[in-house]
Protein backbone atom coordinates (compact mmCIF):
# COMPACT_ATOMS: atom_id res chain seq x y z
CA UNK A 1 -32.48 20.18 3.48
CA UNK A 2 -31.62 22.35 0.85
CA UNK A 3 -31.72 22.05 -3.26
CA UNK A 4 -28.79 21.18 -4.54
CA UNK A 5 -27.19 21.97 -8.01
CA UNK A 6 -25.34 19.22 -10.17
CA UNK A 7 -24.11 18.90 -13.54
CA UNK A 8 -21.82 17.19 -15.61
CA UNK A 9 -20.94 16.41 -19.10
CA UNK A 10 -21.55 13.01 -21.38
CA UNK A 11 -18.86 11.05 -22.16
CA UNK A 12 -18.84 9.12 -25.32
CA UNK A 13 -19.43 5.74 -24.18
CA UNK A 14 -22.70 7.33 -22.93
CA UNK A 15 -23.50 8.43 -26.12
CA UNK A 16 -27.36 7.67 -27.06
CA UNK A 17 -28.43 6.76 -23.66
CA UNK A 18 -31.95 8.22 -22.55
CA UNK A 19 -32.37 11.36 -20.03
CA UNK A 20 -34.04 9.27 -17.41
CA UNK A 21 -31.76 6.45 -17.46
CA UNK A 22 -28.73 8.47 -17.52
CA UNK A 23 -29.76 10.84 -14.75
CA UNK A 24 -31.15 7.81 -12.72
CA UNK A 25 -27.21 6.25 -12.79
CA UNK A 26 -25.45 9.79 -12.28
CA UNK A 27 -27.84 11.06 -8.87
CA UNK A 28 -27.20 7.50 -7.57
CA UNK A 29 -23.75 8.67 -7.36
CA UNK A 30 -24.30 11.93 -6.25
CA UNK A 31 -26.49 11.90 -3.61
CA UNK A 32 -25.64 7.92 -2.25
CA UNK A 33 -28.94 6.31 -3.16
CA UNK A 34 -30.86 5.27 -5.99
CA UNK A 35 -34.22 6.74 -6.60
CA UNK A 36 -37.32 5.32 -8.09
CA UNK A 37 -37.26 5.31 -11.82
CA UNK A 38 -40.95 7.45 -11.19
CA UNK A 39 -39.37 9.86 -9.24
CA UNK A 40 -36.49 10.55 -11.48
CA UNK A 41 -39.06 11.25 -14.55
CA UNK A 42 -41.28 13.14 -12.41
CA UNK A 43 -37.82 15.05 -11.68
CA UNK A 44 -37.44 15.46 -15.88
CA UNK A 45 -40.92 16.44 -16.58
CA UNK A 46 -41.01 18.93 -13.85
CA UNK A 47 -38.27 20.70 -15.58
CA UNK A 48 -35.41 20.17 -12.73
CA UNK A 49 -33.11 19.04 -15.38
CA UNK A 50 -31.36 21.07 -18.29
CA UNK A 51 -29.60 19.74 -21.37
CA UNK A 52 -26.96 21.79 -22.99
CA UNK A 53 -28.59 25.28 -21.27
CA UNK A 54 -32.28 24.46 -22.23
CA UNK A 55 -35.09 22.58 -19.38
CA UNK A 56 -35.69 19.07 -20.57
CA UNK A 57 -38.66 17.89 -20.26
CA UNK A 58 -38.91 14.50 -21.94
CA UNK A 59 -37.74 11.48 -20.26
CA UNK A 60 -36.85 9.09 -23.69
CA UNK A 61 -34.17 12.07 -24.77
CA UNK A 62 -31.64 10.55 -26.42
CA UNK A 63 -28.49 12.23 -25.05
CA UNK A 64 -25.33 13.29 -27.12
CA UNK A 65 -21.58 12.65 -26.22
CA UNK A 66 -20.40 16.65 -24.87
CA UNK A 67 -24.06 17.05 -23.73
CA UNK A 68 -24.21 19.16 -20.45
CA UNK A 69 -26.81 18.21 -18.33
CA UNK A 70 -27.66 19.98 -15.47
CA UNK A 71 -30.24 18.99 -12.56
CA UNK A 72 -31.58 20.54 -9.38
CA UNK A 73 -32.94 18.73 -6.58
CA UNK A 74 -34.61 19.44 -3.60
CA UNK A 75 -33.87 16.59 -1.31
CA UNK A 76 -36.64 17.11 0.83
CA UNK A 77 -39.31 16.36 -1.65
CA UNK A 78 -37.50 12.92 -2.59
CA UNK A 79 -38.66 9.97 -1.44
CA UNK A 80 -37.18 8.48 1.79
CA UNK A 81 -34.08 6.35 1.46
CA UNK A 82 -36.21 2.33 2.15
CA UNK A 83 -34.08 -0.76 2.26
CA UNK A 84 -35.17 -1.92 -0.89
CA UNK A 85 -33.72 1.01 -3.00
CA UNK A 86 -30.18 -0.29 -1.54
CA UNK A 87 -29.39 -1.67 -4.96
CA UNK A 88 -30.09 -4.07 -7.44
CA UNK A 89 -28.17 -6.61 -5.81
CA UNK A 90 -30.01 -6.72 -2.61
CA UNK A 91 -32.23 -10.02 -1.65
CA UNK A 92 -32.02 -10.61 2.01
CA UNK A 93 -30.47 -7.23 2.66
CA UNK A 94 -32.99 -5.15 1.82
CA UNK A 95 -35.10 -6.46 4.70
CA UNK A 96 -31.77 -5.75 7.13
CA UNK A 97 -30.96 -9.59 7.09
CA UNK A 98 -27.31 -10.12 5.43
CA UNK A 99 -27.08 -12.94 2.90
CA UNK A 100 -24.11 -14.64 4.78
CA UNK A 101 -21.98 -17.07 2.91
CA UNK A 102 -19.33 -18.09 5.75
CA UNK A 103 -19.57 -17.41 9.45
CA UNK A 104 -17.46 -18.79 12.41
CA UNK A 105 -16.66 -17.77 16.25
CA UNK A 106 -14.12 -14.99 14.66
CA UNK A 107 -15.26 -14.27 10.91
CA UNK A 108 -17.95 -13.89 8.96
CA UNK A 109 -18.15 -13.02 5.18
CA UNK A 110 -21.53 -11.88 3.74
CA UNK A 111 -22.74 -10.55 -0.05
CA UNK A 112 -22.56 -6.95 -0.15
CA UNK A 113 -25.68 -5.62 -2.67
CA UNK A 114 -24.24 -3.51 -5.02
CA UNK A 115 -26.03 0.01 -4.34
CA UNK A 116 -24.74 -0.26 -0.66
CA UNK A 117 -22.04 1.35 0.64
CA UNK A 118 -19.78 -0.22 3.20
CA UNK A 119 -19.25 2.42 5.59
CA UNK A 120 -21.35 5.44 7.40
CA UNK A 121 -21.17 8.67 5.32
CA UNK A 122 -21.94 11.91 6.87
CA UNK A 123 -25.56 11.83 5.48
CA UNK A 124 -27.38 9.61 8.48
CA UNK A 125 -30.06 9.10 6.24
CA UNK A 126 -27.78 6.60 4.25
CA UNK A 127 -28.12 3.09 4.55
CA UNK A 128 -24.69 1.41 4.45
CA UNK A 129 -23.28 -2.22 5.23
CA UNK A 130 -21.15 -1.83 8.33
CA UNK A 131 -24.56 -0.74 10.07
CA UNK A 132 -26.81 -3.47 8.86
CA UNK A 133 -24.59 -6.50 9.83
CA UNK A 134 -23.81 -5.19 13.34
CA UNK A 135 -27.47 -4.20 14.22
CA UNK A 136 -28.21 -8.20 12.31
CA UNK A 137 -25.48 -9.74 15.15
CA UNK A 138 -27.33 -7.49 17.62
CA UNK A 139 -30.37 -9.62 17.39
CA UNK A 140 -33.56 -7.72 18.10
CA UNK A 141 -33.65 -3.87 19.79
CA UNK A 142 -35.38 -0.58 19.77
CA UNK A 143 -35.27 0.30 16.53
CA UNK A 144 -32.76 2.94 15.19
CA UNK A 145 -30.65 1.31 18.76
CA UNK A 146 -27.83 -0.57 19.10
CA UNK A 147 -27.59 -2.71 22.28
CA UNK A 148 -25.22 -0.92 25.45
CA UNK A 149 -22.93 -4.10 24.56
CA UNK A 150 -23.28 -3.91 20.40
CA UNK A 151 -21.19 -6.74 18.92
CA UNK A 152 -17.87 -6.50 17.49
CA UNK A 153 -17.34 -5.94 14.04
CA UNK A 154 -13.76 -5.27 12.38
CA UNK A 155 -13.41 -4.28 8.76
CA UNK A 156 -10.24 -4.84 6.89
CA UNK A 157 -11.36 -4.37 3.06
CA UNK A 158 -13.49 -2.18 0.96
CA UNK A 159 -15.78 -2.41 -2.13
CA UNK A 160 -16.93 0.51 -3.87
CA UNK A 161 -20.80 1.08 -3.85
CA UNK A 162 -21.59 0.26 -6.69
CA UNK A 163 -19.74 -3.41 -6.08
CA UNK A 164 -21.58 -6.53 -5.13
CA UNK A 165 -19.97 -9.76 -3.80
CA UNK A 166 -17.71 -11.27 -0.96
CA UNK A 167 -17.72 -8.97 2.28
CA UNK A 168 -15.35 -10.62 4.92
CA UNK A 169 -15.75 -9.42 8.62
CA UNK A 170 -13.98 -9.89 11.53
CA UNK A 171 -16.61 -10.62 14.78
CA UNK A 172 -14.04 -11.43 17.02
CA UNK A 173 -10.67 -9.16 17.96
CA UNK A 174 -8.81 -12.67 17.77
CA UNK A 175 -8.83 -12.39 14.25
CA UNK A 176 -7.42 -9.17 13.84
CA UNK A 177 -3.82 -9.40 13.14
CA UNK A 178 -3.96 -12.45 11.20
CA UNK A 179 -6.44 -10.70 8.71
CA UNK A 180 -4.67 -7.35 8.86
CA UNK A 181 -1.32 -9.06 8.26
CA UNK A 182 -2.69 -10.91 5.00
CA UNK A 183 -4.62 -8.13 3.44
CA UNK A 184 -1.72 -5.72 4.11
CA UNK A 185 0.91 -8.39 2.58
CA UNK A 186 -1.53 -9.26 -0.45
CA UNK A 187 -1.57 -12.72 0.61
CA UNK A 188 -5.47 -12.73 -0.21
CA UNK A 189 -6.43 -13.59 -3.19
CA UNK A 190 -9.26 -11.94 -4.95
CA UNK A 191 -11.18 -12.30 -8.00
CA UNK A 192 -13.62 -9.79 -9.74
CA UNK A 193 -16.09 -10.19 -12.94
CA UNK A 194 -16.63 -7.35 -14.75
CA UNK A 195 -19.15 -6.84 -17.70
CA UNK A 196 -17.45 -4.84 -20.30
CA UNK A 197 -18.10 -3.49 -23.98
CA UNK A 198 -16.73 -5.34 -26.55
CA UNK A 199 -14.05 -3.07 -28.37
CA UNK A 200 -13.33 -2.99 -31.90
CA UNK A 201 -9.86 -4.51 -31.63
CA UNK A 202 -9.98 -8.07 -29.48
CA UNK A 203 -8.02 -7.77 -26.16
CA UNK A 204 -5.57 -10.76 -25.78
CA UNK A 205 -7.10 -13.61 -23.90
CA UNK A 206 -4.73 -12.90 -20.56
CA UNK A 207 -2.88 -9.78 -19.85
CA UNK A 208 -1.52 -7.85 -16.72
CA UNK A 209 -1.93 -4.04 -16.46
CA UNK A 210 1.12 -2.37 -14.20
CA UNK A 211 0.06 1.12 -14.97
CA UNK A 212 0.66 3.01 -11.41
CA UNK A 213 -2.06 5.00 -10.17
CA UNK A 214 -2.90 8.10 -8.62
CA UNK A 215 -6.08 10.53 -7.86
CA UNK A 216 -7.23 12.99 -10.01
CA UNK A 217 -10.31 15.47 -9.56
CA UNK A 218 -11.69 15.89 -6.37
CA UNK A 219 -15.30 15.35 -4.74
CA UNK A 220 -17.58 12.81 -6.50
CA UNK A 221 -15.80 13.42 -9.49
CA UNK A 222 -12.38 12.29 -7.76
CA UNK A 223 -10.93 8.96 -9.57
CA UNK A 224 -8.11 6.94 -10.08
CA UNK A 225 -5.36 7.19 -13.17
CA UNK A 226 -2.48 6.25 -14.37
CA UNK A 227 0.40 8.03 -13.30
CA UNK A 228 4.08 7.06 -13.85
CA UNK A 229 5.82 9.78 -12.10
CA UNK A 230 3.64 10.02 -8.61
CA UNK A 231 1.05 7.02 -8.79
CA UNK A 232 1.40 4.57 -6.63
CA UNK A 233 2.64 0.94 -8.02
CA UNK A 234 -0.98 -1.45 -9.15
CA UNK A 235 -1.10 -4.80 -10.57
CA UNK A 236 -4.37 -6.36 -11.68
CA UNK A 237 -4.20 -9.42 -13.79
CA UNK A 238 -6.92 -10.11 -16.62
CA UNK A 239 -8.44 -12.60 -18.65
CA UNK A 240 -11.36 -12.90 -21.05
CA UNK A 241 -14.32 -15.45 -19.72
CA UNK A 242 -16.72 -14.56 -22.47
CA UNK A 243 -16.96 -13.01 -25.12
CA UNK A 244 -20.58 -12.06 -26.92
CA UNK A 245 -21.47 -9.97 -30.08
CA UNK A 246 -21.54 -6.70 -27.87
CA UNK A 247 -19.86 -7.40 -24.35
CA UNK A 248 -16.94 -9.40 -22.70
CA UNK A 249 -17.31 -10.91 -19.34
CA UNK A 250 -13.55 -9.91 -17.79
CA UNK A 251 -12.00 -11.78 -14.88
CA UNK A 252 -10.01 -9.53 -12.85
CA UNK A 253 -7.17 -10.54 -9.94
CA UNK A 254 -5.59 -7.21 -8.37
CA UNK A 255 -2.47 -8.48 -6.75
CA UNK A 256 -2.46 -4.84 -4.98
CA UNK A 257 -5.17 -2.69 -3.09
CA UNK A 258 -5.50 0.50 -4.50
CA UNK A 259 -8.45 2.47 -4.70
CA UNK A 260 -10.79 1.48 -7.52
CA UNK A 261 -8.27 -0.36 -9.14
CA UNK A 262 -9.84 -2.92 -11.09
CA UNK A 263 -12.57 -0.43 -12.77
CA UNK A 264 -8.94 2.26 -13.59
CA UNK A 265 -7.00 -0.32 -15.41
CA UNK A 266 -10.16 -1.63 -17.08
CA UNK A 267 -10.89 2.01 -18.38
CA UNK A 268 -6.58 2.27 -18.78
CA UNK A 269 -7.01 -0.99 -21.12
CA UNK A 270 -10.05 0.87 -23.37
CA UNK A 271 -12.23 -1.60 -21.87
CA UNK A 272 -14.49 0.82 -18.87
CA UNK A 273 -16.82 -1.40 -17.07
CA UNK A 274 -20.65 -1.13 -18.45
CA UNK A 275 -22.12 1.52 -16.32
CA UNK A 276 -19.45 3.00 -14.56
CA UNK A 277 -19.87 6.39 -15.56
CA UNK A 278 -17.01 7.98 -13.63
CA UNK A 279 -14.77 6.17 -15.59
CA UNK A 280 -16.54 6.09 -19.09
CA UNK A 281 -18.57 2.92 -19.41
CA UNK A 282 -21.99 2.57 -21.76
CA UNK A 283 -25.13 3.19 -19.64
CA UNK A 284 -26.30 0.57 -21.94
CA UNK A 285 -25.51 -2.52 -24.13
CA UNK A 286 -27.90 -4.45 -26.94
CA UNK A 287 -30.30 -1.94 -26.02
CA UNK A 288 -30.96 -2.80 -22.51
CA UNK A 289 -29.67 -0.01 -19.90
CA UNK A 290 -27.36 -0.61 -17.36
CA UNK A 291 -27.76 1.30 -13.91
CA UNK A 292 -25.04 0.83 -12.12
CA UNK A 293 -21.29 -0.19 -12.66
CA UNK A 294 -21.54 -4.21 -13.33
CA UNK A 295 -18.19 -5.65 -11.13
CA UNK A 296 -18.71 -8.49 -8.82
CA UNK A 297 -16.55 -9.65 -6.27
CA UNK A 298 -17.13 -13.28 -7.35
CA UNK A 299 -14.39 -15.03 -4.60
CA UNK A 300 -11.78 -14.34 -1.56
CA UNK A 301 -8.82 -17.02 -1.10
CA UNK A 302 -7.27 -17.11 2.61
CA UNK A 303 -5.50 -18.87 5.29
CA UNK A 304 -7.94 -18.30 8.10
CA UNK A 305 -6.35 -15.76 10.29
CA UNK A 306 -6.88 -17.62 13.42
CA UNK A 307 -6.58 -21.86 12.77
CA UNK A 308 -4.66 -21.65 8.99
CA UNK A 309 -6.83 -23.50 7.11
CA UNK A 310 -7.73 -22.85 4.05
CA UNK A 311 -10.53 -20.51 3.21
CA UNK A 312 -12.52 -19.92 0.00
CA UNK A 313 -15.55 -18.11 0.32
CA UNK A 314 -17.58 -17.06 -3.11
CA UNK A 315 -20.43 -15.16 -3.61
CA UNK A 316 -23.30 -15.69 -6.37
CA UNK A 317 -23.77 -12.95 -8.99
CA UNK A 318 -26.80 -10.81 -8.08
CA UNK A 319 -30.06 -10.56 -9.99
CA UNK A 320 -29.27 -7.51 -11.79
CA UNK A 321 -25.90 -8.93 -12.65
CA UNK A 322 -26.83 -12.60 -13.81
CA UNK A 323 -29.84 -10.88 -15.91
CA UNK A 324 -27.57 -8.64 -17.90
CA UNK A 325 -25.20 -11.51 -18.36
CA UNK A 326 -28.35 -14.09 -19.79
CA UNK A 327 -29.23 -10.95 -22.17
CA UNK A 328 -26.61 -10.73 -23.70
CA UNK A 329 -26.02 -14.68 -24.52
């Protein structure tokens, strides 16, 4: 495979963050994987990467808001994508064993590791949920092999990679309609934590954010904004959990489904989500780096498509997630 070329430019909030860390987070993105903190400063001190025009070659650079970094990688001298460089949030899934939290003859809900993306991409090489939880229903088989009869599996919601928490499933066609009926007519209820900077001016303690949204950018720099004239209509309702010295923990109930809608209105509100780059959050807090966007899909709320009852499924936060959160107490 060839070397590719990347750059991109600092934003404020990731002001003062060091070259390694900040390059770990942004090729994560890029290339659908995170790579071994070794590899990445082997990648600096072989003088792949450029700041502002000139090779850097020190890993502890403290970067500037505006800076320009530029890297280029030959993917074929990475290391190979392993299970366990999924994500942070991975525990049984990085040995291809879903942590599942609710399973019946027609559903079943798992954690999704944040790292792991739900669906195939076009690079095979790249692990991603959808894959690991039908080969896991498979039972045992050739490896790289699916069984001639693979087991159903039926997808009606999305989390973005970087996202851990509450996967829901369908494993049976039965529950089709039900479930596409109540995601389509928002009649499941979701809630998000989020990890977020605390601002200068206090946020009010509950809010909702309306602003509508639509894409802007394109490729792996594509995101979501708000748009009055041509966005589509969002509503996410907020409230402050905690608040710290240097973060906020932010509940977050999106009474729509629009693409990265929770992480847009966050960034909309002034308050991006610590380490979501695309949309301006730190890369660290307190002094401690953050690697990956921190938002957690703590909880799903549904009639069960098939008998009606009641279903609440939640989903622990993952290591990464609950260490960040102790750190900052």
């Amino acid at each position: 495979m060839a070397a590719i070329r990347r750059s991109t430019t600092l934003s404020p909030g990731r002001a003062g963050a060091r070259l390694d860390d900040f390059v770990a987070s942004w090729l994560a993105d890029e290339l659908g994987r995170e790579l071994p903190r070794s590899a990445v400063r082997r990648l600096v001190m072989a003088g792949a990467v450029a700041v502002d025009g000139r090779l850097a070659r020190r890993p502890g650079l403290p970067l500037r808001a505006g800076s320009r970094v530029e890297a280029r990688v030959d993917q074929a001298r990475l290391p190979p994508a392993t299970a366990g460089q999924w994500g942070s949030g991975a525990t049984g899934a990085a040995a291809g064993v879903p942590e599942v939290l609710y399973r019946d003859r027609w559903l079943l809900a798992v954690a999704k590791p944040a790292g792991l993306q739900v669906h195939a991409s076009a690079d095979p090489r790249r692990p991603d949920l959808f894959s690991v939880v039908r080969a896991w229903l498979a039972g045992p088989s050739r490896p790289g092999s699916l069984p001639a009869e693979a087991p159903y599996l039926g997808l009606h919601h999305r989390l973005d990679a970087d996202t851990s928490g509450v996967m829901l499933f369908a494993i049976d066609p039965a529950a089709n309609a039900g479930l596409s009926r109540a995601f389509a007519g928002r009649e499941v209820e979701k809630v998000y934590h989020a990890l977020v900077a605390r601002p200068a001016a206090a946020p009010p303690r509950r809010w909702v954010e309306r602003s509508p949204l639509a894409p802007t950018g394109s490729g792996r720099r594509a995101r979501m904004a708000a748009a009055p004239a041509d966005g589509q209509p969002a509503e996410t309702a907020f409230a402050v959990s905690r608040r710290w010295r240097h973060a906020l923990l932010v509940e977050a109930r999106p009474r729509t489904g629009r693409k990265h809608q929770v992480r847009a209105h966050l960034a909309a509100a002034g308050l991006p989500i610590l380490g979501d780059a695309r949309y301006g959050g730190a890369a660290s807090i307190a002094g401690r780096p953050v690697s990956r966007a921190m938002l957690h899909a703590l909880s799903l709320r549904l009639s069960h498509p098939v008998t009606g009852d009641l279903l609440e499924i939640h989903c622990r936060y993952p290591d990464d997630f609950r260490s960040l959160l102790l750190a900052l107490q």
